[in-house]
N, C-alpha and C. Protein backbone atom coordinates (compact mmCIF):
# COMPACT_ATOMS: atom_id res chain seq x y z
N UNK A 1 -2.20 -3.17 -0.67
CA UNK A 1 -2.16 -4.36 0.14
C UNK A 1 -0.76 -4.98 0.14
N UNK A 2 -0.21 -5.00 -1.02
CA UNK A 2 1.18 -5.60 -0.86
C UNK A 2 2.50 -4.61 -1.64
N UNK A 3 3.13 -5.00 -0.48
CA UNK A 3 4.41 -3.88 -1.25
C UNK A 3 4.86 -3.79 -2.64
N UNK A 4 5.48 -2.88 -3.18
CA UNK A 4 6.08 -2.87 -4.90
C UNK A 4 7.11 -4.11 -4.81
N UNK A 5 7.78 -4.20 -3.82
CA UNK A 5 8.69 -5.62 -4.01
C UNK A 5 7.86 -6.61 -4.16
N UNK A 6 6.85 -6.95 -3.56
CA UNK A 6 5.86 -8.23 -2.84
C UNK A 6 5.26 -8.22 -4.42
N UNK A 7 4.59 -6.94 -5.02
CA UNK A 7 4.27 -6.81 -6.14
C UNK A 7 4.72 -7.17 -7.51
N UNK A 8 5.89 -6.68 -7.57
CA UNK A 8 6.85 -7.30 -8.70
C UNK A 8 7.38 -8.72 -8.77
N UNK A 9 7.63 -9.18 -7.52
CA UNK A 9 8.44 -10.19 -7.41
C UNK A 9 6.95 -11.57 -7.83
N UNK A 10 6.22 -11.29 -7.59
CA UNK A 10 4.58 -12.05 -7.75
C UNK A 10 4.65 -12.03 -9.68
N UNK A 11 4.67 -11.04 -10.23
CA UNK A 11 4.17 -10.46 -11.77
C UNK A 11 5.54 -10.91 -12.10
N UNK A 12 7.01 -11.25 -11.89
CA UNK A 12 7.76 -11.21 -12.14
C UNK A 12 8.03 -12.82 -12.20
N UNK A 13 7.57 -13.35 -11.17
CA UNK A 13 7.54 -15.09 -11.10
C UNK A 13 6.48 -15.65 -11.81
N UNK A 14 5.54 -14.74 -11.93
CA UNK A 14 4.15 -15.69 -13.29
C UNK A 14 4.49 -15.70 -14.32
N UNK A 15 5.39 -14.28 -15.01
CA UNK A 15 5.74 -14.36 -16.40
C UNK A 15 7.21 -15.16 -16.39
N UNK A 16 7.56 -15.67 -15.50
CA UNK A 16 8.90 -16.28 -15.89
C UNK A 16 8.02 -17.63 -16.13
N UNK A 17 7.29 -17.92 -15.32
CA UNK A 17 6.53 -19.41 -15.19
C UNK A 17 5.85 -19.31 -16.45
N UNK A 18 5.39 -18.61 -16.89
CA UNK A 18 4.54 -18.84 -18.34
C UNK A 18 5.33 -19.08 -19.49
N UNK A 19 6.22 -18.19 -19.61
CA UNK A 19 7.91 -18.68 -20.33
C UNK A 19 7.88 -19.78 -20.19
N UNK A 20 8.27 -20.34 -19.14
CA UNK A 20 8.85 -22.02 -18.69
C UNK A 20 7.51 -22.52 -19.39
N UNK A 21 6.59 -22.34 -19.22
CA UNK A 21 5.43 -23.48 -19.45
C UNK A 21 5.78 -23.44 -21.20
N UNK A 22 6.24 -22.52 -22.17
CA UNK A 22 6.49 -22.76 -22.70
C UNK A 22 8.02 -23.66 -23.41
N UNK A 23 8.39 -23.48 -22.85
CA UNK A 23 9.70 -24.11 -23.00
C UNK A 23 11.04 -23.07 -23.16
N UNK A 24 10.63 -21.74 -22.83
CA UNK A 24 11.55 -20.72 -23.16
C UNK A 24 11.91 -20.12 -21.84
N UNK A 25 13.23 -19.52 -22.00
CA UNK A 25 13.60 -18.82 -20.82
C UNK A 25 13.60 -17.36 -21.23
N UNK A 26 13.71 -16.23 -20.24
CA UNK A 26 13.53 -15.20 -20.15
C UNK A 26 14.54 -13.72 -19.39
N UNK A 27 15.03 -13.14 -20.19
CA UNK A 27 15.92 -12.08 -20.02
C UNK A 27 15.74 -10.93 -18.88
N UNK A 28 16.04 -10.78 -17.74
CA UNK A 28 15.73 -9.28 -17.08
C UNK A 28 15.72 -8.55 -17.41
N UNK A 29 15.56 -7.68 -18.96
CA UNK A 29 15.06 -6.54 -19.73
C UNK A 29 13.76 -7.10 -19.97
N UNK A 30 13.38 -8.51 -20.16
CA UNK A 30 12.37 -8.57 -20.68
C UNK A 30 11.43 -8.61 -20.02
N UNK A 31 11.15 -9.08 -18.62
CA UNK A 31 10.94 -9.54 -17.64
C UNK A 31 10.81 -7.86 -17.12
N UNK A 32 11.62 -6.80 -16.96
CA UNK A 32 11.18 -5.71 -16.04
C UNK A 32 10.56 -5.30 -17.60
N UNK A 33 10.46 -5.12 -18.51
CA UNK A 33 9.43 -4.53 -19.43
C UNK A 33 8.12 -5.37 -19.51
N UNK A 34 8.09 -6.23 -19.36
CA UNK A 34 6.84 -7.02 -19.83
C UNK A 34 6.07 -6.69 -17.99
N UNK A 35 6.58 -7.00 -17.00
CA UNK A 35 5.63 -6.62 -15.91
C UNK A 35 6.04 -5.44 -15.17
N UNK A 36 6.18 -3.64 -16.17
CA UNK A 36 6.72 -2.64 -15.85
C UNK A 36 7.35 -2.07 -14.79
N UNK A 37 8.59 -3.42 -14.36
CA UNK A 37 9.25 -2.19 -13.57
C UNK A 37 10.56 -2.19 -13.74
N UNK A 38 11.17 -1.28 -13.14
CA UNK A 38 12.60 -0.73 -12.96
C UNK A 38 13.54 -1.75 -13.30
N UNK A 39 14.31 -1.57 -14.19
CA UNK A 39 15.46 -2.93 -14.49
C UNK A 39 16.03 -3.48 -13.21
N UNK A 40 16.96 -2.52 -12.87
CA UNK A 40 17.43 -2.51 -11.23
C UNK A 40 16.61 -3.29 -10.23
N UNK A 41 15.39 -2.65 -9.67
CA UNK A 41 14.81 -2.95 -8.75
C UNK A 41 14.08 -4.47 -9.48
N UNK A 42 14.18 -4.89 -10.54
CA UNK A 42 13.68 -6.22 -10.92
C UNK A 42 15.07 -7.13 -10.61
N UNK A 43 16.15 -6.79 -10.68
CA UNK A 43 17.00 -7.49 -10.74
C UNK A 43 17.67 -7.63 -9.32
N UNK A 44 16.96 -7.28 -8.20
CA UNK A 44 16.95 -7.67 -6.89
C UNK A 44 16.47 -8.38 -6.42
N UNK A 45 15.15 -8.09 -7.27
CA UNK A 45 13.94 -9.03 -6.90
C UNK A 45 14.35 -10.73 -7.70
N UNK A 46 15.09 -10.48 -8.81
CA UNK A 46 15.23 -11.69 -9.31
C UNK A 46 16.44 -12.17 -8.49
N UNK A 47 17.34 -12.21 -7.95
CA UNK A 47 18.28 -11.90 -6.71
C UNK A 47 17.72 -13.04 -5.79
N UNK A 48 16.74 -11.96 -4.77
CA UNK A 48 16.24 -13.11 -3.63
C UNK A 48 15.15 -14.44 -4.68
N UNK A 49 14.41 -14.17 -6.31
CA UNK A 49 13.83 -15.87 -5.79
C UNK A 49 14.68 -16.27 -6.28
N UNK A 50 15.95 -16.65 -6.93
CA UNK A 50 17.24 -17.82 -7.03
C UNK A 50 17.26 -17.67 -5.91
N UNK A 51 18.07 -16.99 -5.10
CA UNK A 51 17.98 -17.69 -3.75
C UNK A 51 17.33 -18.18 -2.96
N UNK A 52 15.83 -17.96 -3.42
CA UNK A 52 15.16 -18.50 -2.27
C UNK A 52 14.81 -19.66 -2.93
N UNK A 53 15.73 -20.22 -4.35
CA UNK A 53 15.13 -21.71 -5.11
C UNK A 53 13.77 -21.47 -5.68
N UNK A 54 13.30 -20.40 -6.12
CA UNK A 54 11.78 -20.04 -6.66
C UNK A 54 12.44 -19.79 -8.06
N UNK A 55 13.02 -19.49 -8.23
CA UNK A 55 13.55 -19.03 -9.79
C UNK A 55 15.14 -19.67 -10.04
N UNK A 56 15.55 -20.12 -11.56
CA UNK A 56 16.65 -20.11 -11.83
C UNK A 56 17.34 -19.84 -12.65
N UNK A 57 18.56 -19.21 -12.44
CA UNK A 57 19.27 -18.06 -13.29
C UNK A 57 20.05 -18.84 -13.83
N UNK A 58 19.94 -19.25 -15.23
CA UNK A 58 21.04 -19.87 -16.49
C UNK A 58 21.96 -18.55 -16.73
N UNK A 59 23.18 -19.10 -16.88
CA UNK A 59 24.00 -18.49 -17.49
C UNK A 59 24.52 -18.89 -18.77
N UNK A 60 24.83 -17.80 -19.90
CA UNK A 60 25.45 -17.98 -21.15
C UNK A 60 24.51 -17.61 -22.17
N UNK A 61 25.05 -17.82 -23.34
CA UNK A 61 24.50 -17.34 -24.67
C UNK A 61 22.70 -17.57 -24.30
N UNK A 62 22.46 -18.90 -24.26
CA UNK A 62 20.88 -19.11 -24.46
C UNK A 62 20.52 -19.50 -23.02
N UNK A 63 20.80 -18.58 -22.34
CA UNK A 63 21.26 -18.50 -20.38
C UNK A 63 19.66 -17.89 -20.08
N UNK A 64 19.50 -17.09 -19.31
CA UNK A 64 17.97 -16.09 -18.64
C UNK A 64 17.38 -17.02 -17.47
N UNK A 65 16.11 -16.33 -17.04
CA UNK A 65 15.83 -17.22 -16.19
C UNK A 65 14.49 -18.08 -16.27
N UNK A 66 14.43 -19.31 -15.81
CA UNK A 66 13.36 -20.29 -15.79
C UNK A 66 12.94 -20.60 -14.30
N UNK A 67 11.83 -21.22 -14.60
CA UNK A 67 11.36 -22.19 -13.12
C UNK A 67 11.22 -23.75 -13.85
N UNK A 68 11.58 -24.83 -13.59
CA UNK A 68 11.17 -26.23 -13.76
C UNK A 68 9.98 -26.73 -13.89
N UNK A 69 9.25 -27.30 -15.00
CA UNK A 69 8.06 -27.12 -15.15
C UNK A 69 7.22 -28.03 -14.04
N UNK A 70 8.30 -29.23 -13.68
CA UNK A 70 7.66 -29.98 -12.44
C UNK A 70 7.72 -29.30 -11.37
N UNK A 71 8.14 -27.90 -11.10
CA UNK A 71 8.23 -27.26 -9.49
C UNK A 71 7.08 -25.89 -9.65
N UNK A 72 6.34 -25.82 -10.96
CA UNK A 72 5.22 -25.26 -10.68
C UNK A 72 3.94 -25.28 -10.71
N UNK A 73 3.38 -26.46 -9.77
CA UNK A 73 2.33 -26.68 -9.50
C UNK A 73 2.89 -26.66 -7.44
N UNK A 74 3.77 -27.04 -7.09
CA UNK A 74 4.56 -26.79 -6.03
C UNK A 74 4.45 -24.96 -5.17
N UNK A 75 4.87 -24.54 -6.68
CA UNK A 75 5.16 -22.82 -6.03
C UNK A 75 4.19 -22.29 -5.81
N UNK A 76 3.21 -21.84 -4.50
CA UNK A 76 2.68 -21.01 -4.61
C UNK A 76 3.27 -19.11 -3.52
N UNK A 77 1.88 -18.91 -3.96
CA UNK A 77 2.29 -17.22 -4.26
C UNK A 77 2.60 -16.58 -2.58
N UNK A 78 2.62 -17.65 -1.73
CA UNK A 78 2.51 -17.18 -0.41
C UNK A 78 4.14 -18.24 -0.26
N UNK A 79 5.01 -18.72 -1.07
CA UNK A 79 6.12 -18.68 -1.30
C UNK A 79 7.08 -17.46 -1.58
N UNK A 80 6.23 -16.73 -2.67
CA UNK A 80 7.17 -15.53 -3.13
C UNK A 80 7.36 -14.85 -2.55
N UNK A 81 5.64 -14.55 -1.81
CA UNK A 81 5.95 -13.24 -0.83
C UNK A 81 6.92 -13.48 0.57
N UNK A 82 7.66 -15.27 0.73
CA UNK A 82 8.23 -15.03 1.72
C UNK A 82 9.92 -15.33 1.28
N UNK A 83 9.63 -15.09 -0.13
CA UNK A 83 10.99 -14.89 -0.74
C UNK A 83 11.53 -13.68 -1.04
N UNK A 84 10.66 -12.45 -1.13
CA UNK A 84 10.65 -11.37 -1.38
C UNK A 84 10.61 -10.24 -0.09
N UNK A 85 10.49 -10.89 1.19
CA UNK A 85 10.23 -10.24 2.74
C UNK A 85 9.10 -9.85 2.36
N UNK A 86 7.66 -10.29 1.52
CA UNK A 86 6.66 -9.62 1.45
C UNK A 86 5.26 -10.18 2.24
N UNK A 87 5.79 -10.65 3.74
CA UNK A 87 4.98 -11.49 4.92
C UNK A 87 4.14 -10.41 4.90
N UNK A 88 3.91 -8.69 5.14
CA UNK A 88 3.37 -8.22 6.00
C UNK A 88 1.74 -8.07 5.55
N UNK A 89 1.66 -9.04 4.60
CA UNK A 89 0.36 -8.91 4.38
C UNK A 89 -0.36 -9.74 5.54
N UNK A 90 0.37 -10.54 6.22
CA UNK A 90 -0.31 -11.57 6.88
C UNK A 90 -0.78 -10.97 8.23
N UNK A 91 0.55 -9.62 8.39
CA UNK A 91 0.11 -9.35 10.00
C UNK A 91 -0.69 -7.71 9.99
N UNK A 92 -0.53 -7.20 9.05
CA UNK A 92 -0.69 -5.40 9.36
C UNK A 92 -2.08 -5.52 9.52
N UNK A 93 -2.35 -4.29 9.76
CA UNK A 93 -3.67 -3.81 10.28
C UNK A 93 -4.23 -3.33 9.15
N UNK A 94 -5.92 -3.45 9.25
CA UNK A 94 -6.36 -3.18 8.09
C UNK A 94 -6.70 -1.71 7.89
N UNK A 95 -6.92 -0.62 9.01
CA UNK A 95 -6.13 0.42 9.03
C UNK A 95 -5.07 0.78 9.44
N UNK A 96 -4.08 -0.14 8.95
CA UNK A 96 -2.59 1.09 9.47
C UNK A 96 -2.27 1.23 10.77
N UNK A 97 -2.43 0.60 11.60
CA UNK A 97 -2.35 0.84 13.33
C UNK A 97 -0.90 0.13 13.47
N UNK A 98 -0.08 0.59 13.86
CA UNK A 98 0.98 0.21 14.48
C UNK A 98 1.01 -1.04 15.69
N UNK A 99 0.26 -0.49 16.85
CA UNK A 99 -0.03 -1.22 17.65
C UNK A 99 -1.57 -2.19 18.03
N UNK A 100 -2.24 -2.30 16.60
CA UNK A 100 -3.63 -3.11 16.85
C UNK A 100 -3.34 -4.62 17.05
N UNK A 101 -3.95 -5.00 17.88
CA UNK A 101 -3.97 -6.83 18.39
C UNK A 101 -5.46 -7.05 19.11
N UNK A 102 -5.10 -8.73 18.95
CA UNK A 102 -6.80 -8.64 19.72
C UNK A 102 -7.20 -7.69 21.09
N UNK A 103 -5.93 -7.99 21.84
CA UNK A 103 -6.20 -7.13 23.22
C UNK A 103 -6.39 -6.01 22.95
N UNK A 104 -6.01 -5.03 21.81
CA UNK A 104 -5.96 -3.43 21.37
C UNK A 104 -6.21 -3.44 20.37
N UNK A 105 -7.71 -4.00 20.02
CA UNK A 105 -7.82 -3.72 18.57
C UNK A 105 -8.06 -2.47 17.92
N UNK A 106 -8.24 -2.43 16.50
CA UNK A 106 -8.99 -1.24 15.72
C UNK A 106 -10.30 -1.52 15.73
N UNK A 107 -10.79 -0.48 15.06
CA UNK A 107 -12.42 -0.75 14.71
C UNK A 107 -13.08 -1.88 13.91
N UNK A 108 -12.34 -2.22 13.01
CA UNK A 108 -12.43 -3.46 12.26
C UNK A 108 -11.46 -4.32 12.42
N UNK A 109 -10.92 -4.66 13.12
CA UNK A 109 -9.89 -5.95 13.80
C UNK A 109 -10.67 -6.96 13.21
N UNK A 110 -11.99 -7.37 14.18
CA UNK A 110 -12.63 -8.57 14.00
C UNK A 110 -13.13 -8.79 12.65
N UNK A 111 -13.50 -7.87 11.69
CA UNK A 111 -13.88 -8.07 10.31
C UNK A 111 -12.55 -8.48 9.60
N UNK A 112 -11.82 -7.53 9.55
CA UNK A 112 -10.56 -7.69 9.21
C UNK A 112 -9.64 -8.97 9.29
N UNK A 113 -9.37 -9.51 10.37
CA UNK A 113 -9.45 -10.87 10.56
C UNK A 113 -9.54 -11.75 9.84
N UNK A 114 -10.83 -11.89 8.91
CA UNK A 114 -11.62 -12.88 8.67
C UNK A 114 -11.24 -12.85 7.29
N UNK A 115 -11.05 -11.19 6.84
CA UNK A 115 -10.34 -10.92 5.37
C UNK A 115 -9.46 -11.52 5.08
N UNK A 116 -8.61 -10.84 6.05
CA UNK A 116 -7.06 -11.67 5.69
C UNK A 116 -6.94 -12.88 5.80
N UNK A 117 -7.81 -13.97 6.73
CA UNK A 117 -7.39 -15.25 6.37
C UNK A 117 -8.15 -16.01 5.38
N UNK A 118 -8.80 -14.96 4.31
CA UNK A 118 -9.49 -16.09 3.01
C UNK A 118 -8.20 -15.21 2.49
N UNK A 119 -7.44 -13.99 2.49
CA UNK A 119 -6.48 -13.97 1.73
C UNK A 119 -5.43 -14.59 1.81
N UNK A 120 -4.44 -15.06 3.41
CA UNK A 120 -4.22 -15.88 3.46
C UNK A 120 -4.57 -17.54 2.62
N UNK A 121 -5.49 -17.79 2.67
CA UNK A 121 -5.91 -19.41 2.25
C UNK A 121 -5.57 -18.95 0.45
N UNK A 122 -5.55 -18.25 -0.07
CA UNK A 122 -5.49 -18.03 -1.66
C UNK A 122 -4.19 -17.54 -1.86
N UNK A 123 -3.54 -17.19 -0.89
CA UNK A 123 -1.98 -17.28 -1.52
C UNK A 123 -1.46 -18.10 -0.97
N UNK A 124 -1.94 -19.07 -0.19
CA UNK A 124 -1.22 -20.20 -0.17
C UNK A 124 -1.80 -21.52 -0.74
N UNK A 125 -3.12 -21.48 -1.79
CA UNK A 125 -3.09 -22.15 -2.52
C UNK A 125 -3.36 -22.03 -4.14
N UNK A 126 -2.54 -20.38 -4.53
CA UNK A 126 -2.52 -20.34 -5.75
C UNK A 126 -1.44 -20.60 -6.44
N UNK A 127 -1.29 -21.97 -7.25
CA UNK A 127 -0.21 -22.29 -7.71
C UNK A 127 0.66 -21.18 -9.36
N UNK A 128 1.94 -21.71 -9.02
CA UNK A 128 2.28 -21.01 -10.27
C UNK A 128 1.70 -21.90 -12.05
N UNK A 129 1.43 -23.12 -11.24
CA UNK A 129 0.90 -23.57 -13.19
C UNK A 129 -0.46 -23.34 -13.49
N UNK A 130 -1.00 -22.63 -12.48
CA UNK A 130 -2.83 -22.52 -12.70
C UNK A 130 -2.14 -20.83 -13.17
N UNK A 131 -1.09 -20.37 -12.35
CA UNK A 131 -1.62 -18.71 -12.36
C UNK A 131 -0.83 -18.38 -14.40
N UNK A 132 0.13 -19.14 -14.48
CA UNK A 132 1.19 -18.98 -15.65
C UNK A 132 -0.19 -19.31 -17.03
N UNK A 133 -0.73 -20.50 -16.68
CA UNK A 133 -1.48 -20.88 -17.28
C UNK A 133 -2.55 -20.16 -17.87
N UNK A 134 -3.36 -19.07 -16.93
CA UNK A 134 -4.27 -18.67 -17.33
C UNK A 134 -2.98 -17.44 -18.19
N UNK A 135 -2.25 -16.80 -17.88
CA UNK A 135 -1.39 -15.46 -18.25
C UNK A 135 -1.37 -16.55 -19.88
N UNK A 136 -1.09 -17.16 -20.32
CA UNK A 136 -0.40 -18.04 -21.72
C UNK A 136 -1.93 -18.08 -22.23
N UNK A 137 -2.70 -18.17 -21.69
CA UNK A 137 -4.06 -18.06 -22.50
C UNK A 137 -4.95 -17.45 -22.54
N UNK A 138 -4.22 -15.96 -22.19
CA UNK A 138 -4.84 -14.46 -22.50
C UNK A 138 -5.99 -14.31 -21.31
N UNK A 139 -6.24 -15.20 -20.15
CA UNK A 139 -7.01 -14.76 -19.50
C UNK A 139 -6.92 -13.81 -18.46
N UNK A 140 -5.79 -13.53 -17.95
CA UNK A 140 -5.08 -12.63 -17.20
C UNK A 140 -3.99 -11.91 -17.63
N UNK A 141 -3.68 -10.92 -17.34
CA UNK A 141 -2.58 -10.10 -17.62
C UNK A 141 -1.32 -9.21 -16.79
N UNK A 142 -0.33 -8.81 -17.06
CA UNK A 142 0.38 -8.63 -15.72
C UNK A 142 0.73 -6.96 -15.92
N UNK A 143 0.11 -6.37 -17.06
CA UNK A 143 -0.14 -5.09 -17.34
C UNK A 143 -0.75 -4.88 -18.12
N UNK A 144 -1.17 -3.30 -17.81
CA UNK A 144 -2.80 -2.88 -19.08
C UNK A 144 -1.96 -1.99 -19.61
């Protein structure tokens, strides 16, 4: 459903936010090991959210990165994905059709539809201090 960028950059902003909720900041070794991916390709992803103001990169000795604990009840997850170019969950087809629209739909257009906008409505109202929150109290996890 959502790309490895759209993917990481999501697992990559909860565990920075759970950090922050603690009062600690967090290293890009630690950060691509703790939600397994590629140093590199994490450190792109950490790239666009400073820029997109979703994340912020301290520099120096006790430097890494944080989110502000007052800006995460603010962030949600239909932020990241448009910090990360990871929109296309909102428009693709639920099989793969290049050219499906209402006028040319697929076979499940109209079901489909209806999917995506309760998925829609939950990434745009899942915050980062509900999602960090449950990750800090073992109820969720960002790898098995």
């Amino acid at each position: 459903m959502f790309s490895k960028t759209s993917e990481y950059g999501i697992r990559a902003t909860i565990y920075i936010a759970g950090k922050s909720q603690k009062g600690e900041r967090t290293s890009l070794k630690e950060i691509s090991t703790e939600i397994n991916s590629p140093k590199a390709f994490t450190a792109k992803i950490l790239q666009l959210l400073v820029k997109s103001n979703i994340v912020e990169s301290i520099k120096g000795t006790s430097g890494g990165f944080e989110i502000p604990q007052h800006n995460l009840k603010n962030i949600k997850i239909s932020d990241i994905l448009k910090a990360v170019g990871g929109v296309e969950v909102y428009n693709l087809c639920g099989m793969g059709l290049r050219d499906c629209s209402p006028k040319t739909p697929c076979p499940i257009h109209h079901k489909y539809k209806l999917i995506r906008e309760e998925i829609n409505a939950m990434l745009q109202n899942s915050d980062l201090e509900e999602l960090a929150q449950n990750l800090n109290d073992g109820i969720v996890f960002l790898k098995l």
